[in-house]
C-alpha atoms as a PDB file:
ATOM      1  CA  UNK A   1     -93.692 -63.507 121.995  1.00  0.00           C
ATOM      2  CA  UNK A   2     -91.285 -65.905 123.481  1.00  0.00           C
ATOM      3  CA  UNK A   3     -87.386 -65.872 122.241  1.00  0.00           C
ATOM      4  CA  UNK A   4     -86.318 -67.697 119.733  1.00  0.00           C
ATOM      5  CA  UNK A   5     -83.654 -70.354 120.032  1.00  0.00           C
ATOM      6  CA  UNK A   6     -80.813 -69.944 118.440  1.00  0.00           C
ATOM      7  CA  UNK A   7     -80.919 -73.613 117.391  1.00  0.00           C
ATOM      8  CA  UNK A   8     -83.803 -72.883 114.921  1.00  0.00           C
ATOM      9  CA  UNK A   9     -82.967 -69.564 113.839  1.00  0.00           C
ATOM     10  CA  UNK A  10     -79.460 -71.379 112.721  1.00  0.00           C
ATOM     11  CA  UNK A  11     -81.664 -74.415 111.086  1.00  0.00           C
ATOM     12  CA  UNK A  12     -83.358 -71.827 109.131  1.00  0.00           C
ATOM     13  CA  UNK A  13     -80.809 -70.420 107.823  1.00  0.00           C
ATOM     14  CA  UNK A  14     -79.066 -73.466 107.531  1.00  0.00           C
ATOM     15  CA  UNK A  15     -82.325 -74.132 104.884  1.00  0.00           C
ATOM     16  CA  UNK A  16     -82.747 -71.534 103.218  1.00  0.00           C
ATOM     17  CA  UNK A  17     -79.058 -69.386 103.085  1.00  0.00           C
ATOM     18  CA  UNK A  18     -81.066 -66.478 104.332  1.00  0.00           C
ATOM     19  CA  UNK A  19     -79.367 -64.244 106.910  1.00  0.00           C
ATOM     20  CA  UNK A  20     -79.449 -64.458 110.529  1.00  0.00           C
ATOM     21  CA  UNK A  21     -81.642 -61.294 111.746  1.00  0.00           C
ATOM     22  CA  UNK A  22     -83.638 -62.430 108.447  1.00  0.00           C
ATOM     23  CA  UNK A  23     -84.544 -65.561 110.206  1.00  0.00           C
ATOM     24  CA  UNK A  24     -85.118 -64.304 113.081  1.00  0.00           C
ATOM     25  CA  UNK A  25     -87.401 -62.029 111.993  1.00  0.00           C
ATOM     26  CA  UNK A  26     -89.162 -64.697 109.926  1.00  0.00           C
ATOM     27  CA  UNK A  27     -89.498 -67.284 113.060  1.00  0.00           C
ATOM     28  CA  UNK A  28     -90.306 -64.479 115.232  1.00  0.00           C
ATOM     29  CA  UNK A  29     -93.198 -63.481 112.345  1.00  0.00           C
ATOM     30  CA  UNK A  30     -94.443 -67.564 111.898  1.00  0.00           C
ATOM     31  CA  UNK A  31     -94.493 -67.981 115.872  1.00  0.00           C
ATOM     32  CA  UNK A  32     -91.663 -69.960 115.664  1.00  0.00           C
ATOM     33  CA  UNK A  33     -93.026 -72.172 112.809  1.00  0.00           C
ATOM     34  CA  UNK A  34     -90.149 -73.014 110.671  1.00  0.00           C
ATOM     35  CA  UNK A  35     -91.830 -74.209 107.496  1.00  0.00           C
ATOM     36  CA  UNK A  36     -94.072 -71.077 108.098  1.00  0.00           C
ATOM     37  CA  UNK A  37     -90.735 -68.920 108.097  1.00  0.00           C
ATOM     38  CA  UNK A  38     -89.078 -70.342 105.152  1.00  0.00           C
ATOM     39  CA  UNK A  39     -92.015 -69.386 103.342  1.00  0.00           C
ATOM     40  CA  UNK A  40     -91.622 -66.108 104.615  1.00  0.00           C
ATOM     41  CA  UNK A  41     -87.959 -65.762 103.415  1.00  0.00           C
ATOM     42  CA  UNK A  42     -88.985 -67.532 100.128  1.00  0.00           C
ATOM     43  CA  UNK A  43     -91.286 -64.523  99.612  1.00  0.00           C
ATOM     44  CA  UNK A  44     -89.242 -62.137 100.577  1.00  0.00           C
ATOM     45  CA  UNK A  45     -86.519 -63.266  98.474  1.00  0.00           C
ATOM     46  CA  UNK A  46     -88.034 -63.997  95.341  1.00  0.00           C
ATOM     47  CA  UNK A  47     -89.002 -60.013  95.472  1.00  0.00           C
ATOM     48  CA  UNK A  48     -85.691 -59.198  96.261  1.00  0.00           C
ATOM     49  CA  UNK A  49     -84.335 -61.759  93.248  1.00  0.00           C
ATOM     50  CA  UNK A  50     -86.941 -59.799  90.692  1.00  0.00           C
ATOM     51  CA  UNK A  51     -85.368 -56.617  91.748  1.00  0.00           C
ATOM     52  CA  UNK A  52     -81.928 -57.919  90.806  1.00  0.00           C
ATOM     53  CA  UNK A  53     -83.247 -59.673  87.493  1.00  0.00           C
ATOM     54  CA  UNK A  54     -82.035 -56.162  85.890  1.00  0.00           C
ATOM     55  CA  UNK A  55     -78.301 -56.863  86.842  1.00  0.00           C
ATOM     56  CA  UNK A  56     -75.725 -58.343  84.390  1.00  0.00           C
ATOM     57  CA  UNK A  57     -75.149 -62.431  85.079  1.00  0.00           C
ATOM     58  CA  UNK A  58     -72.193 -62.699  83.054  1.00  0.00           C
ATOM     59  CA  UNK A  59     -70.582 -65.828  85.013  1.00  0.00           C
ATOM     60  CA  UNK A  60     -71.872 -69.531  85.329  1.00  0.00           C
ATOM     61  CA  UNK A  61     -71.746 -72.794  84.299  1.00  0.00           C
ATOM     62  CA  UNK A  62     -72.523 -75.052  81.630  1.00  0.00           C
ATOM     63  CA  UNK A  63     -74.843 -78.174  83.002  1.00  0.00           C
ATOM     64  CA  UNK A  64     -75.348 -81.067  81.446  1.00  0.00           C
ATOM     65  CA  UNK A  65     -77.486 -84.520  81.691  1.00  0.00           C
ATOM     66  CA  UNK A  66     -77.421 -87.769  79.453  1.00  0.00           C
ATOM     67  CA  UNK A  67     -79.777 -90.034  80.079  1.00  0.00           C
ATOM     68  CA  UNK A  68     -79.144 -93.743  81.311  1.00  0.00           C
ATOM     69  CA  UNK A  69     -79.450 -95.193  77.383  1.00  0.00           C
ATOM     70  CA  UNK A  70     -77.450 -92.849  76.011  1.00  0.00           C
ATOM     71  CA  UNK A  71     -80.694 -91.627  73.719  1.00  0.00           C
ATOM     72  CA  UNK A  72     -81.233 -87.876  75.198  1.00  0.00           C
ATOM     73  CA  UNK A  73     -78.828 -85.789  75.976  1.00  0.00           C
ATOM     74  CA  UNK A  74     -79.054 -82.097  77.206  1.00  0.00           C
ATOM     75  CA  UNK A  75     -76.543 -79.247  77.597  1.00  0.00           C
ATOM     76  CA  UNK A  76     -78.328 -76.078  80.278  1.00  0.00           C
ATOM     77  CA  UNK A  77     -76.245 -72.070  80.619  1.00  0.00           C
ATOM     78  CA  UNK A  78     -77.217 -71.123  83.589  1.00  0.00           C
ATOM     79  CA  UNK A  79     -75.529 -67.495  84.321  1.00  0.00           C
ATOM     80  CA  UNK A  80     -75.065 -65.671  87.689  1.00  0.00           C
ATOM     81  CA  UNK A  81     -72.912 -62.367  88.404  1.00  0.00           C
ATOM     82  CA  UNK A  82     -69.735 -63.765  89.853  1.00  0.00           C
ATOM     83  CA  UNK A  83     -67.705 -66.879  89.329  1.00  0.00           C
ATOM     84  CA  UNK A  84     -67.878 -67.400  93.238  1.00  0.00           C
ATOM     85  CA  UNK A  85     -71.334 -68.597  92.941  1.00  0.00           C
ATOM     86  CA  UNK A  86     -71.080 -69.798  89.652  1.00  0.00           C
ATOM     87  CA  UNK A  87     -68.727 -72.658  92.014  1.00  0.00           C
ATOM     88  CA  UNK A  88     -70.929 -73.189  94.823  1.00  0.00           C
ATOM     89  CA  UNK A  89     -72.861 -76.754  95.148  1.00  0.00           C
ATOM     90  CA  UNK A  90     -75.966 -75.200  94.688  1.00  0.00           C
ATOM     91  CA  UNK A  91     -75.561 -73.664  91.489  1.00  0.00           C
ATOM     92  CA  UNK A  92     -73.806 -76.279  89.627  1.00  0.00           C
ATOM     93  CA  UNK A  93     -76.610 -78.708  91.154  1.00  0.00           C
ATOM     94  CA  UNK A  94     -79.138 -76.719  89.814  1.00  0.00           C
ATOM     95  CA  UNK A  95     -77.272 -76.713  86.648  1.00  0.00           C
ATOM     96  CA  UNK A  96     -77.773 -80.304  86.982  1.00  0.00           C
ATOM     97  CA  UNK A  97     -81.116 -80.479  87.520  1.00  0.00           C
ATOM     98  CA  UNK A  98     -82.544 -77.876  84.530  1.00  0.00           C
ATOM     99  CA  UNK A  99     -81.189 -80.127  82.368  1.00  0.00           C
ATOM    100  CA  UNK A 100     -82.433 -83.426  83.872  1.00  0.00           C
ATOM    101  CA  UNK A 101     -85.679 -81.319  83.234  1.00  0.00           C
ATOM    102  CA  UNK A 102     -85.042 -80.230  80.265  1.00  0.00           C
ATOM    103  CA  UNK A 103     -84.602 -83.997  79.051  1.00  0.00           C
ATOM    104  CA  UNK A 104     -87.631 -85.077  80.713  1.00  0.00           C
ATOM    105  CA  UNK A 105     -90.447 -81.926  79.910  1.00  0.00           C
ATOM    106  CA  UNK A 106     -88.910 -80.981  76.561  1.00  0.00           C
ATOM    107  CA  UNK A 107     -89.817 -77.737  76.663  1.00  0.00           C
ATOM    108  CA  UNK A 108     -89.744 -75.557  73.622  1.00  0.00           C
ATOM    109  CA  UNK A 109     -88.251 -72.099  75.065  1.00  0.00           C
ATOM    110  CA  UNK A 110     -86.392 -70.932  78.130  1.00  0.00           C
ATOM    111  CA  UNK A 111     -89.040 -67.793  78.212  1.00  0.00           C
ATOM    112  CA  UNK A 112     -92.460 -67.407  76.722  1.00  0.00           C
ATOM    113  CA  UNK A 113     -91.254 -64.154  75.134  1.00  0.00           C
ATOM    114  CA  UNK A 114     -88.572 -66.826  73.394  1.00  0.00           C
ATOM    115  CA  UNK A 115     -91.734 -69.134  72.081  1.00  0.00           C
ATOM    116  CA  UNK A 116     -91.645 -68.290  68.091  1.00  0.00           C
ATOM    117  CA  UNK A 117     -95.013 -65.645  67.526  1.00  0.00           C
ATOM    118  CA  UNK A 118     -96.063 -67.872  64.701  1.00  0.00           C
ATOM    119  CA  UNK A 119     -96.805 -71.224  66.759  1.00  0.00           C
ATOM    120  CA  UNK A 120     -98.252 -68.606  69.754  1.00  0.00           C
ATOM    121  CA  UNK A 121    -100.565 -66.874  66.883  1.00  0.00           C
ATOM    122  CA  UNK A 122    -101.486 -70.601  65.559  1.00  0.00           C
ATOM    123  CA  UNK A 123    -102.182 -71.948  69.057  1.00  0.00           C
ATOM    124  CA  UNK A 124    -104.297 -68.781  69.794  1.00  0.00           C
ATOM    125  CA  UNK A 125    -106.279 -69.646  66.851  1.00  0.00           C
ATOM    126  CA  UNK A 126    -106.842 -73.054  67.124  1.00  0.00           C
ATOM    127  CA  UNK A 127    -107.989 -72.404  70.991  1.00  0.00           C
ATOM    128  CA  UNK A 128    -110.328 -69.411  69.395  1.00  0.00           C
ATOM    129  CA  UNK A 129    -111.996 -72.013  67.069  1.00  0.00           C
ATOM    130  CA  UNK A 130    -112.415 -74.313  69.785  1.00  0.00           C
ATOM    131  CA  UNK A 131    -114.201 -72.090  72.135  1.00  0.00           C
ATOM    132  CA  UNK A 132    -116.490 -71.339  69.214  1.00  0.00           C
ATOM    133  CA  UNK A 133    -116.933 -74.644  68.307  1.00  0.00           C
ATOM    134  CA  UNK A 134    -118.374 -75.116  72.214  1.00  0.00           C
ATOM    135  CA  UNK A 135    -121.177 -72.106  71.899  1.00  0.00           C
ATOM    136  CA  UNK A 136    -119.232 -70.357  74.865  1.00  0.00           C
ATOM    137  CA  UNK A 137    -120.757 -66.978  75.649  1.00  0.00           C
ATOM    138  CA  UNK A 138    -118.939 -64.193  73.030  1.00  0.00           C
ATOM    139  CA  UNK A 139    -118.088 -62.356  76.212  1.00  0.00           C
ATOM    140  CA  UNK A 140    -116.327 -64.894  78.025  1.00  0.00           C
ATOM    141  CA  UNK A 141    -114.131 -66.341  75.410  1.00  0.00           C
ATOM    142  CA  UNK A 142    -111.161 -64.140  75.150  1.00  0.00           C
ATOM    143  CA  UNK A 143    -111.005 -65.560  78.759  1.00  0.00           C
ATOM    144  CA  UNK A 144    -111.462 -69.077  78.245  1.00  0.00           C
ATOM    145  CA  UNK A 145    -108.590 -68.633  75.375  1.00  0.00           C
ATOM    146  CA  UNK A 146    -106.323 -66.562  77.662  1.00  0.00           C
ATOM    147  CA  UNK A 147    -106.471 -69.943  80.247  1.00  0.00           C
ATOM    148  CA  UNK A 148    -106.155 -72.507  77.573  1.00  0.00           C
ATOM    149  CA  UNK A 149    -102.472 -70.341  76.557  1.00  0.00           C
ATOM    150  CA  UNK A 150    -101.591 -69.724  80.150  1.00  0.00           C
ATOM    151  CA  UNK A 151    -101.607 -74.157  79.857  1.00  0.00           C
ATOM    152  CA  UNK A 152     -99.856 -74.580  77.283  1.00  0.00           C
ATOM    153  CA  UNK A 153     -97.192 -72.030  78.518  1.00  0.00           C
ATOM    154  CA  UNK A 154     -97.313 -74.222  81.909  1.00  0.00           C
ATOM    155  CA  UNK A 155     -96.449 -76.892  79.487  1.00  0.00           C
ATOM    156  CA  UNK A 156     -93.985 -75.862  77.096  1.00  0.00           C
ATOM    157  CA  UNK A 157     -92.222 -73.030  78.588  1.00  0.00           C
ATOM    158  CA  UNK A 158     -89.407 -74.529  80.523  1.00  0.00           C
ATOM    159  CA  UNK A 159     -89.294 -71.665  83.402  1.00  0.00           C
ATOM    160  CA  UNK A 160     -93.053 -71.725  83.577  1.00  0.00           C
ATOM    161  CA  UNK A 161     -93.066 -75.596  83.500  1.00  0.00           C
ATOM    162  CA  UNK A 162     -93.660 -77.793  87.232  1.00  0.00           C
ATOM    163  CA  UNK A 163     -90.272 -79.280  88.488  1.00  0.00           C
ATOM    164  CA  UNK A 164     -90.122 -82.909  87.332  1.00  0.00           C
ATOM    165  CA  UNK A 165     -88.433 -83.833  91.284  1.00  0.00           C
ATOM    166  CA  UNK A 166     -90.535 -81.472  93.283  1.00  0.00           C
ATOM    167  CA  UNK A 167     -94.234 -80.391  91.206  1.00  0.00           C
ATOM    168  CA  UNK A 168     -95.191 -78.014  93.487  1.00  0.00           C
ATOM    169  CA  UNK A 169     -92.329 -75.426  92.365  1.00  0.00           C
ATOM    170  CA  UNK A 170     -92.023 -74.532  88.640  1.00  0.00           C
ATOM    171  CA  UNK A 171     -88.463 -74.565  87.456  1.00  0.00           C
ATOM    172  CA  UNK A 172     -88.681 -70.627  87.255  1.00  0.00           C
ATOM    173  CA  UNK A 173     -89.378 -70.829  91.019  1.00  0.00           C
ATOM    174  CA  UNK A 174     -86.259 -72.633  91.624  1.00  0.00           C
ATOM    175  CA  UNK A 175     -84.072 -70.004  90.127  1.00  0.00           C
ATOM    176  CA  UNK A 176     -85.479 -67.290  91.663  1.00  0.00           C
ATOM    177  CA  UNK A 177     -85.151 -69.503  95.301  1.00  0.00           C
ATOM    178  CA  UNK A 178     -81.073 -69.514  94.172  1.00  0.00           C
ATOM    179  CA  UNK A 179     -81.333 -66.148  93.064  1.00  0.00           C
ATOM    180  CA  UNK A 180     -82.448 -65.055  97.238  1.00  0.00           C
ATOM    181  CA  UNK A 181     -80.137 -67.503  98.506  1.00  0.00           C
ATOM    182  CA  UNK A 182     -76.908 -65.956  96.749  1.00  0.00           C
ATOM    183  CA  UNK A 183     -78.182 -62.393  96.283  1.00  0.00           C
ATOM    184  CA  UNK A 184     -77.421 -62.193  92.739  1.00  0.00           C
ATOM    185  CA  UNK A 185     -79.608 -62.589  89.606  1.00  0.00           C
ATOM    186  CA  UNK A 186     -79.494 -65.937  88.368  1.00  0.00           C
ATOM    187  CA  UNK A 187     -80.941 -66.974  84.687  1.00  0.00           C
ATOM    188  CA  UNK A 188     -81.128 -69.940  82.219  1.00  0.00           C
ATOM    189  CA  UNK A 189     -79.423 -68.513  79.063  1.00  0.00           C
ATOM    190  CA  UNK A 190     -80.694 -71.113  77.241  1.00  0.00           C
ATOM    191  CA  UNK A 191     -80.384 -74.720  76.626  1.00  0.00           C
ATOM    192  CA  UNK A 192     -79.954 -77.554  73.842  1.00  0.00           C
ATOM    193  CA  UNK A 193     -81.915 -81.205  73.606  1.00  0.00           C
ATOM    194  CA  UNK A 194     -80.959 -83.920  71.613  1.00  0.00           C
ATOM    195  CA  UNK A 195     -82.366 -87.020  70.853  1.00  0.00           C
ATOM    196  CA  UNK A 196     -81.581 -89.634  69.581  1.00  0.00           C
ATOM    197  CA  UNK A 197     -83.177 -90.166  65.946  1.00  0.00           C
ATOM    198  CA  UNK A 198     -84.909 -87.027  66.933  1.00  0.00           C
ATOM    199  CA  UNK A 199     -84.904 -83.670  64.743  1.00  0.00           C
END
């Protein structure tokens, strides 16, 4: 394996916040590839983020959005464990951004645990009459109405929901990228949408 310049192993963690023997190991690991390696460190980080989602995240900031018109507005908590990070760039613009998203998806809950059990249980339903309705196999259908859920989560959960700037990441995999960057357990709290002439 040929060394690694210094040059990338400082653009990598330049991208990604990562430390410097953990980029090295990562380029070193990708052959020197660095969208390989911040892959790598993505990885490895969001394991190490879900290890820290246990840890208090007390700290943070308030984000906001209003949109152009003045007709949707949208207030984001997004919590972390220490004020430091709760004033870095990157946390207050991804403050920013949640609730840009927020005003654009209009999701119903932060968490699918947080989605009332009365519209899941409804939904459920609905998506068990439907399967029914198409003569699926009996043994397959509990399947079929797992998938249809696991969509509608995708849609209406706001961590499991696709980035509105970026659709290959789902907001949830933006906070847990922040969360590896800063080493600390980052959340959304929760969050508040208005509209105008809305309910």
């Amino acid at each position: 394996m040929k060394e690694i310049p210094a040059k990338l192993v400082a653009e990598l963690r330049a991208r990604t916040g990562a430390g410097m023997m953990d980029c090295k190991k990562a380029l070193e690991e990708t052959g020197g590839d660095l969208d390989k390696a911040v892959d790598v460190l993505r990885k490895k980080g969001a394991a190490k983020a879900d290890k820290r989602a246990g840890r208090e995240a007390s700290e943070g900031v308030i984000g906001s959005y209003i949109h152009h018109d003045g007709a949707i507005g949208v207030l984001v908590e997004l919590n972390c464990e220490t004020d430091f990070v709760a004033r870095t760039e990157d946390f207050k613009a991804l403050a920013k951004d949640v609730a840009l998203h927020v005003a654009a998806a209009k999701p119903l809950a932060v968490r699918i645990e947080d989605l009332p059990a009365d519209l899941v249980e409804r939904e459920r339903q609905v998506y068990q009459a439907q399967v029914a309705e198409q003569k699926k196999p009996e043994n397959i259908r509990g399947k079929i109405v797992d998938g249809m859920l696991k969509k509608f989560y995708e849609e209406n959960v706001l961590l499991e929901q696709k980035f509105v700037k970026d659709d290959t990441r789902t907001v949830g995999d933006l906070v847990k990228e922040l969360a590896a960057k800063t080493g600390e357990h980052v959340s959304v709290r929760r969050f508040a949408r208005l509209e105008l002439g809305g309910n």
